[in-house]
Protein backbone atom coordinates (compact mmCIF):
# COMPACT_ATOMS: atom_id res chain seq x y z
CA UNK A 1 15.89 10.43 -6.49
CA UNK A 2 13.46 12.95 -5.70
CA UNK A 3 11.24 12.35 -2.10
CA UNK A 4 7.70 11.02 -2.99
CA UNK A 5 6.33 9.90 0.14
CA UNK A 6 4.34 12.88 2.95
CA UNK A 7 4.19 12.56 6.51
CA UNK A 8 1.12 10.40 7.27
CA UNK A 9 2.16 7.84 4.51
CA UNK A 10 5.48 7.33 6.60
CA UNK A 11 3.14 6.93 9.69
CA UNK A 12 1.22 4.54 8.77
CA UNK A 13 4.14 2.66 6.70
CA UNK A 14 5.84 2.25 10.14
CA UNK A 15 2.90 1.06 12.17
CA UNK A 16 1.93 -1.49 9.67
CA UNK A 17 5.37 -2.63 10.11
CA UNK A 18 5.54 -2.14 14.03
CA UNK A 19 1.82 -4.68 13.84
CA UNK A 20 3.54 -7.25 11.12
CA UNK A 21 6.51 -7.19 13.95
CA UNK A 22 4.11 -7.58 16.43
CA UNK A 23 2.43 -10.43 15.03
CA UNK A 24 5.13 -12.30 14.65
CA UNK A 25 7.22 -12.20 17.93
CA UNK A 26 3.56 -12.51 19.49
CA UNK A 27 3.83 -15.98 17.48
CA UNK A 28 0.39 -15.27 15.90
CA UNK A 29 1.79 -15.44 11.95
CA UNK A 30 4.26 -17.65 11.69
CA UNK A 31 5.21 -20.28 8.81
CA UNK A 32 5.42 -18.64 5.24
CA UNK A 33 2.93 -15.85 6.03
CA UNK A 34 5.08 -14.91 8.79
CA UNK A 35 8.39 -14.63 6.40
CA UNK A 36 6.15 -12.63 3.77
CA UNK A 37 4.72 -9.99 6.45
CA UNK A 38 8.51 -9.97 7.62
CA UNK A 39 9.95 -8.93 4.26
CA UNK A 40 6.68 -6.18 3.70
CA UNK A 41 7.59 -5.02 7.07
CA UNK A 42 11.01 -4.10 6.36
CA UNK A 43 10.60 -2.94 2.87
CA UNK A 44 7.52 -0.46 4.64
CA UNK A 45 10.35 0.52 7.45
CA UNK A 46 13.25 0.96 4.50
CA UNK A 47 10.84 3.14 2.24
CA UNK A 48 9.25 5.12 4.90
CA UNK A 49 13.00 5.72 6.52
CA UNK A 50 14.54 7.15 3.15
CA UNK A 51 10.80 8.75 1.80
CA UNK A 52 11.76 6.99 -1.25
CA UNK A 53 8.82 4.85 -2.90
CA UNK A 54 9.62 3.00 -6.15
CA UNK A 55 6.56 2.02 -6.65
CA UNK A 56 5.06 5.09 -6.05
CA UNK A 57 8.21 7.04 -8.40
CA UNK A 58 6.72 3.71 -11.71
CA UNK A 59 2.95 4.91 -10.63
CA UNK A 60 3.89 8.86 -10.84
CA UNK A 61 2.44 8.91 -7.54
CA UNK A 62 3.50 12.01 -4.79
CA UNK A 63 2.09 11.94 -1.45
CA UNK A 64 4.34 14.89 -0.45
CA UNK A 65 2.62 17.94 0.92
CA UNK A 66 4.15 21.01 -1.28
CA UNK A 67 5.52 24.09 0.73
CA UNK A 68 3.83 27.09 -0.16
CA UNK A 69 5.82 30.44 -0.97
């Protein structure tokens, strides 16, 4: 698969997930909200560590900055 995700999209991806993380261990989410922001958090982390967005590949979305010649 082709890499559809820039930079600043894998930024912010990660500190999303860095707050979700922090969230919970800080025990301010916890009970099924918790689990959900767990399982965003490491889908953000997984995407942003592989630039690979599926939804972004169904969406024809490309936050990739192009290289100029």
């Amino acid at each position: 698969m082709k890499k559809n995700m820039g930079t600043w999209d894998r930024r912010l991806r990660v500190s999303v997930a860095l707050l979700f993380a922090i969230l919970y261990f800080a025990g301010v989410i916890t009970g099924t909200w918790a689990i959900v922001l767990m399982i965003v958090a490491g889908v953000f982390l997984l995407t942003s560590i592989v630039s690979i967005c599926p939804l972004y590949s169904m969406l024809g979305i490309n936050t990739c900055q192009r290289r100029q010649k």
